[in-house]
C-alpha atoms as a PDB file:
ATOM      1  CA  UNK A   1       4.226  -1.248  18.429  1.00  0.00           C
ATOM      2  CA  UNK A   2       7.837  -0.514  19.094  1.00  0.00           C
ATOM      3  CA  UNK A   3       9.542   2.484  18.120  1.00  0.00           C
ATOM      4  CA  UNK A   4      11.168   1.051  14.659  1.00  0.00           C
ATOM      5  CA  UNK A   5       7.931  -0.201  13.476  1.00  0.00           C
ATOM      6  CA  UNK A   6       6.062   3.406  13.816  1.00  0.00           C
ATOM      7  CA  UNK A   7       9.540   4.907  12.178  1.00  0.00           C
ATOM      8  CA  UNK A   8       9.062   2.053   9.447  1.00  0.00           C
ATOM      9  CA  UNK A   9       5.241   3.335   8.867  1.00  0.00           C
ATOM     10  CA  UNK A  10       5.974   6.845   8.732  1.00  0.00           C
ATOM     11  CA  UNK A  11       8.560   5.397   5.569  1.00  0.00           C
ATOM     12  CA  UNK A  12      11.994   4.963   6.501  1.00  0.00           C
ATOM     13  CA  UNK A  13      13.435   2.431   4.672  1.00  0.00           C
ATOM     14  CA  UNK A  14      15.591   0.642   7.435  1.00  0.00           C
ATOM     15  CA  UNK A  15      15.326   1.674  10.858  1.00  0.00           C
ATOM     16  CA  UNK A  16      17.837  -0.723  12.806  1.00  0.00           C
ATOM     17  CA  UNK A  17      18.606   0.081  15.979  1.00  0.00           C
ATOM     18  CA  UNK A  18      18.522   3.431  16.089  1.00  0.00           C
ATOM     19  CA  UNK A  19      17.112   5.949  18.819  1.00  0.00           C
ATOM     20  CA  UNK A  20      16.066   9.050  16.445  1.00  0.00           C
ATOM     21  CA  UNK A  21      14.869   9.165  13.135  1.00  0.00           C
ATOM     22  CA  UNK A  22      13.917  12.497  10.566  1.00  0.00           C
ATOM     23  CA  UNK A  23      11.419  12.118   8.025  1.00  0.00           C
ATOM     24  CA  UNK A  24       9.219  14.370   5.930  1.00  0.00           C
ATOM     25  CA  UNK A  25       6.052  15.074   7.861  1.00  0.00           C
ATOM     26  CA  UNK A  26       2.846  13.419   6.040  1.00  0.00           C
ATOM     27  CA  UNK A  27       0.793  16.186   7.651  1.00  0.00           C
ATOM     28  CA  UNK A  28       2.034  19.041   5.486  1.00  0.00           C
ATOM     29  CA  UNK A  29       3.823  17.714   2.756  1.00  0.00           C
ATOM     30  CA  UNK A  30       7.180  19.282   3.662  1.00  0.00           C
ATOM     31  CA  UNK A  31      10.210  19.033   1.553  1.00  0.00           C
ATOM     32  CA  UNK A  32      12.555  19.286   4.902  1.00  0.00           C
ATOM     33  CA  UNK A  33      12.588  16.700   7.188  1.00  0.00           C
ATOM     34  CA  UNK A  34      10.587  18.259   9.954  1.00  0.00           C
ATOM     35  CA  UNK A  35       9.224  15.241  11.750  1.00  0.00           C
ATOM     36  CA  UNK A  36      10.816  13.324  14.591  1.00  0.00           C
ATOM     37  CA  UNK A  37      10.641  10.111  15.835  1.00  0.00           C
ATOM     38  CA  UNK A  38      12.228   9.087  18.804  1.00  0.00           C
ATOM     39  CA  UNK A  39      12.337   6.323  21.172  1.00  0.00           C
ATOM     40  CA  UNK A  40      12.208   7.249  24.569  1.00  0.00           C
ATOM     41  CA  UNK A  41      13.049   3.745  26.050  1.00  0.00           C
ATOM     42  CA  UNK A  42      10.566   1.526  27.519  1.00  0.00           C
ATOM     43  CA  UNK A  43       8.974   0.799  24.228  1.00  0.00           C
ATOM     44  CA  UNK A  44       7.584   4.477  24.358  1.00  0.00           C
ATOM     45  CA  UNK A  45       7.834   6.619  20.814  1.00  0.00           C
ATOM     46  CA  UNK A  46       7.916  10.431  21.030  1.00  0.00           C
ATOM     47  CA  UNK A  47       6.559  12.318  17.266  1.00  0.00           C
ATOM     48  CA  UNK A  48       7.075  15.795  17.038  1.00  0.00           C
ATOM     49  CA  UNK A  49       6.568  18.296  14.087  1.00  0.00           C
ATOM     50  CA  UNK A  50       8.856  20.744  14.047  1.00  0.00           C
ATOM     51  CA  UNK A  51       6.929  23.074  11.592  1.00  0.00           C
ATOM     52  CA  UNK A  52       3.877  22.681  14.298  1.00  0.00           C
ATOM     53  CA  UNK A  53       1.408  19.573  12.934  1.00  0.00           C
ATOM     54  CA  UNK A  54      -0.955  18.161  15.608  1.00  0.00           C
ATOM     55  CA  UNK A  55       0.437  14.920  16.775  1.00  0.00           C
ATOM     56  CA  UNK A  56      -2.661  13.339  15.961  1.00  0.00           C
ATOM     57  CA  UNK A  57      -3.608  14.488  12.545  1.00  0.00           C
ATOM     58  CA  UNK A  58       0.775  13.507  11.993  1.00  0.00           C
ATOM     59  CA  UNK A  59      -0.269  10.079  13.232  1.00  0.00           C
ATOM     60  CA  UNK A  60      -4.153   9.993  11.565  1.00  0.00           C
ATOM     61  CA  UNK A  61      -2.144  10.783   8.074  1.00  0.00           C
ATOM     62  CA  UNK A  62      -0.100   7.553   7.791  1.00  0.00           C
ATOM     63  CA  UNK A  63      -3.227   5.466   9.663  1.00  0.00           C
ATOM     64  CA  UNK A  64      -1.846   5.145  13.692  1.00  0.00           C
ATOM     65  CA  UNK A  65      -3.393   5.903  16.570  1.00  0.00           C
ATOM     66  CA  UNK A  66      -2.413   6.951  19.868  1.00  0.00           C
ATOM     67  CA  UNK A  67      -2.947   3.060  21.180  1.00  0.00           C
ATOM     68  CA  UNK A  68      -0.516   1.983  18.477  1.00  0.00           C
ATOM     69  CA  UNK A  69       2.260   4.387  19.749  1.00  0.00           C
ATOM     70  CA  UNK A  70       1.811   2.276  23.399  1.00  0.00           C
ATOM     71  CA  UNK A  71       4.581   0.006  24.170  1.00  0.00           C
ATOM     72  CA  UNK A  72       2.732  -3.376  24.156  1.00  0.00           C
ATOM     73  CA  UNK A  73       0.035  -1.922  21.558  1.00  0.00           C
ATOM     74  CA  UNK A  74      -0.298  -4.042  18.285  1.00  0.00           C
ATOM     75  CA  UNK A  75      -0.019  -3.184  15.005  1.00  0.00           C
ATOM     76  CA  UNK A  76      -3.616  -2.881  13.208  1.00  0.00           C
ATOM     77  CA  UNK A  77      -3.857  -5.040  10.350  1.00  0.00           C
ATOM     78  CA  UNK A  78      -4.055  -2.521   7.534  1.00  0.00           C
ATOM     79  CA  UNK A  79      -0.431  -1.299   8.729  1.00  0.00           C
ATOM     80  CA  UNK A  80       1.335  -4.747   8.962  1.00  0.00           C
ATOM     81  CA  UNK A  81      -0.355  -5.656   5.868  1.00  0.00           C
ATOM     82  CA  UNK A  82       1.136  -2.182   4.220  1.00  0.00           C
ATOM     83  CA  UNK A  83       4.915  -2.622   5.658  1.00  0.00           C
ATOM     84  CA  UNK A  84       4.726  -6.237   4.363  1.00  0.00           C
ATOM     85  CA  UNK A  85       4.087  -4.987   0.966  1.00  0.00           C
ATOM     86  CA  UNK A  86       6.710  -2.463   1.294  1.00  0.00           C
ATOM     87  CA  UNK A  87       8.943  -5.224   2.339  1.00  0.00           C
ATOM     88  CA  UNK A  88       8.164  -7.438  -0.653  1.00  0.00           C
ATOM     89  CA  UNK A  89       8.431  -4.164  -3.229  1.00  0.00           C
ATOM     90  CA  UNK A  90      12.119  -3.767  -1.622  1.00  0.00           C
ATOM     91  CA  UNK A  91      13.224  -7.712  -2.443  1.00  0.00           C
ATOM     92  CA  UNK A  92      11.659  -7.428  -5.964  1.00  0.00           C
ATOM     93  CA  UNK A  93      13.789  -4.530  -6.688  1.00  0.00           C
ATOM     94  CA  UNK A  94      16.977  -5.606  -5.709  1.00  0.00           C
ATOM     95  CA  UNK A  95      15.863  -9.400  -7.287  1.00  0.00           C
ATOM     96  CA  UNK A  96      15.229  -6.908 -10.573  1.00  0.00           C
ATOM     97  CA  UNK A  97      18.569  -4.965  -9.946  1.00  0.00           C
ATOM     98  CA  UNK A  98      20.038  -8.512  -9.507  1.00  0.00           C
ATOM     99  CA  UNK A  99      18.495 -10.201 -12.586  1.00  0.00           C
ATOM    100  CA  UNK A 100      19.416  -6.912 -15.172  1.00  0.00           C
ATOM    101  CA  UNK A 101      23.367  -7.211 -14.124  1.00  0.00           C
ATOM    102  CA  UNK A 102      22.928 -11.020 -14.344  1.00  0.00           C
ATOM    103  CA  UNK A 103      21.362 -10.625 -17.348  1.00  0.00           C
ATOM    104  CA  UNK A 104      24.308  -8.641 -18.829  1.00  0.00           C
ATOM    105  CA  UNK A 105      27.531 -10.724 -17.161  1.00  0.00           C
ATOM    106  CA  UNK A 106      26.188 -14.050 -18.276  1.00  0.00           C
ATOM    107  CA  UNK A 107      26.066 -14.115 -21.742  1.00  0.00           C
ATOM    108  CA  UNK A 108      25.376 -17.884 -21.823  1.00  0.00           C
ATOM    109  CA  UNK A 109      22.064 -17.681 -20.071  1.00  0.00           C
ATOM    110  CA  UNK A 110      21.114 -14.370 -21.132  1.00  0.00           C
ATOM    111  CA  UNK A 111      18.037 -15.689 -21.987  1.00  0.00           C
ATOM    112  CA  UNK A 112      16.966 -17.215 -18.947  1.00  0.00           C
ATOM    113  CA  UNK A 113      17.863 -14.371 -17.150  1.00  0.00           C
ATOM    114  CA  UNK A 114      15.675 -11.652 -19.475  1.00  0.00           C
ATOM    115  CA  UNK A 115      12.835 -14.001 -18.649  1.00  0.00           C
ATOM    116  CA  UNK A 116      13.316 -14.318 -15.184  1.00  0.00           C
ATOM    117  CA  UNK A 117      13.468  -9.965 -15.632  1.00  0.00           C
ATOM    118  CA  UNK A 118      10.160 -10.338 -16.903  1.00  0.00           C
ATOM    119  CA  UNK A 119       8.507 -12.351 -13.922  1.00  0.00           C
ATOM    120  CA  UNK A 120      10.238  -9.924 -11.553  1.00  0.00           C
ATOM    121  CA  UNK A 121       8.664  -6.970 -13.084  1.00  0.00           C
ATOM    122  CA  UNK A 122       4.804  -8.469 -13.650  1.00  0.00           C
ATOM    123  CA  UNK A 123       5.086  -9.283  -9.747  1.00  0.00           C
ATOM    124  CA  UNK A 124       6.565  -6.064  -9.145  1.00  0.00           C
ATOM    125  CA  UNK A 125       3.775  -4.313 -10.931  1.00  0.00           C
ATOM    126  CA  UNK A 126       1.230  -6.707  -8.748  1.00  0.00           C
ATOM    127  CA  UNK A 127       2.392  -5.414  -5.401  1.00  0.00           C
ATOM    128  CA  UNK A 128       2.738  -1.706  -6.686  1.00  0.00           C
ATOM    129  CA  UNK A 129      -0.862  -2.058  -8.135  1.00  0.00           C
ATOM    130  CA  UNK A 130      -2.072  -3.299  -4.197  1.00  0.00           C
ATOM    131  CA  UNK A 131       0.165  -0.776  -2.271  1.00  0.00           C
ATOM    132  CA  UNK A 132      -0.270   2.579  -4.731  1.00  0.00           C
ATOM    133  CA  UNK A 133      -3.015   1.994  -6.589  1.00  0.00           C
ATOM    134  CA  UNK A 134      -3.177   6.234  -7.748  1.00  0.00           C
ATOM    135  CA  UNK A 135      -0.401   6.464  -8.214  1.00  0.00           C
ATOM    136  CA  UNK A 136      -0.160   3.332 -10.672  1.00  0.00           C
ATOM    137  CA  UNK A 137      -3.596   4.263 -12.230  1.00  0.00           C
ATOM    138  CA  UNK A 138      -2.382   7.850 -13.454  1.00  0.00           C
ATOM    139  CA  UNK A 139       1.064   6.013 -14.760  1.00  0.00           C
ATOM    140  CA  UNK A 140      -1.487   3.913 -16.693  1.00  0.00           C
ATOM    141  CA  UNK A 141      -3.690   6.828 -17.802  1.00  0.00           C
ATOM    142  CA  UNK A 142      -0.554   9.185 -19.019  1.00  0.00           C
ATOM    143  CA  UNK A 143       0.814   6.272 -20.866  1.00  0.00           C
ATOM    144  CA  UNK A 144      -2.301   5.696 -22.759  1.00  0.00           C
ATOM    145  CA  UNK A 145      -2.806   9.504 -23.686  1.00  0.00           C
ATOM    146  CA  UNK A 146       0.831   9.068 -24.734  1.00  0.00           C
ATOM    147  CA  UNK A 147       0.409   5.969 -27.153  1.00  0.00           C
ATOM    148  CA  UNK A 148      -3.121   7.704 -28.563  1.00  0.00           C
ATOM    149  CA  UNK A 149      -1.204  10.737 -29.740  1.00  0.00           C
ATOM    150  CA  UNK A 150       1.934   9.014 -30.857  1.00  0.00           C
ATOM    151  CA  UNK A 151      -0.523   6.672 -32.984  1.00  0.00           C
ATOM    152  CA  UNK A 152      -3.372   9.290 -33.865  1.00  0.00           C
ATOM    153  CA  UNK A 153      -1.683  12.513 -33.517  1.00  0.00           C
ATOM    154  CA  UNK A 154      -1.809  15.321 -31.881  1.00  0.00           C
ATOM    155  CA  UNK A 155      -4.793  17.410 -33.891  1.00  0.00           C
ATOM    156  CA  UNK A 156      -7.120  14.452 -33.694  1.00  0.00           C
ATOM    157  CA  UNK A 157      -6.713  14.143 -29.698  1.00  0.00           C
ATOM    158  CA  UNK A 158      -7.241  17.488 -28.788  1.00  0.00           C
ATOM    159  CA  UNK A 159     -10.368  17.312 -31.152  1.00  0.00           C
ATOM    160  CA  UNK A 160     -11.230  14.077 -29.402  1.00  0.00           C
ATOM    161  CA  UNK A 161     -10.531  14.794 -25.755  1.00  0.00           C
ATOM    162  CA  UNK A 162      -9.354  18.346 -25.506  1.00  0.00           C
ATOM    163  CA  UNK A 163     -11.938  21.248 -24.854  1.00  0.00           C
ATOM    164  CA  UNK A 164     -15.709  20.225 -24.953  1.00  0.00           C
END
């Protein structure tokens, strides 16, 4: 795995050709950006915590192993498979960025545009659902709590589903 693709896993968005990279450290959930990634030529990657994470639980956190950090080592499935998705979530958002100002400029196909909006989103929503699936299930959950009260009220959900 080369240096940019275990940068890209730990979640920067566009690595290039750069030597050093700072991120927020998985491990701990800092707010700084305490990890370091470097490439120290040769294909080799140096990680380093500088509020003082064990390089293995760093790299057991975003699913790497020490093999993966080698300079001819592959990347496992699950991980190629995840920075795919990522890849594909990035496109659909500038498509949807694209599509919205389209949307607005052109009155003439207006329509076509809103509807080409609406595909964008549903496959949006597709590849969030496989690549943050919590994260999209408690979006889902707060929404419905939200559209119960608004149609119910208040009184009647606590009564419902507040304290048993």
């Amino acid at each position: 795995m080369s240096p940019s693709e275990v940068a890209r896993a730990f979640g920067v968005r566009s690595p290039g050709m750069r030597k050093n990279w700072r991120v927020k450290c998985p491990s701990h959930r800092s707010h700084g950006l305490t990890l370091s990634i470097t490439d120290m030529g040769n294909g080799k990657t140096r990680i380093v915590c500088f509020a003082g994470c064990d390089q293995s639980d760093v790299l057991k956190t975003v699913g790497l192993t020490w093999r993966d950090l080698r300079p001819l080592g592959k990347i496992a499935p699950v991980i190629r498979w995840r920075l795919t998705l990522e890849d594909q979530k990035e496109s659909l958002e500038r498509q949807l960025g694209l599509a919205m100002m389209l949307q607005a400029v052109e009155r003439a196909k207006r329509t076509y545009w809103a509807g080409a909006e609406r595909r964008i989103r549903g496959e949006l929503e597709q590849v969030r659902c496989r690549l943050e699936p919590e994260k999209v299930m408690q979006e889902y959950r707060e929404r419905t709590f939200r559209e119960r009260v608004r149609k119910h009220g208040f009184t009647r959900m606590w009564e419902e589903y507040g304290e048993t």
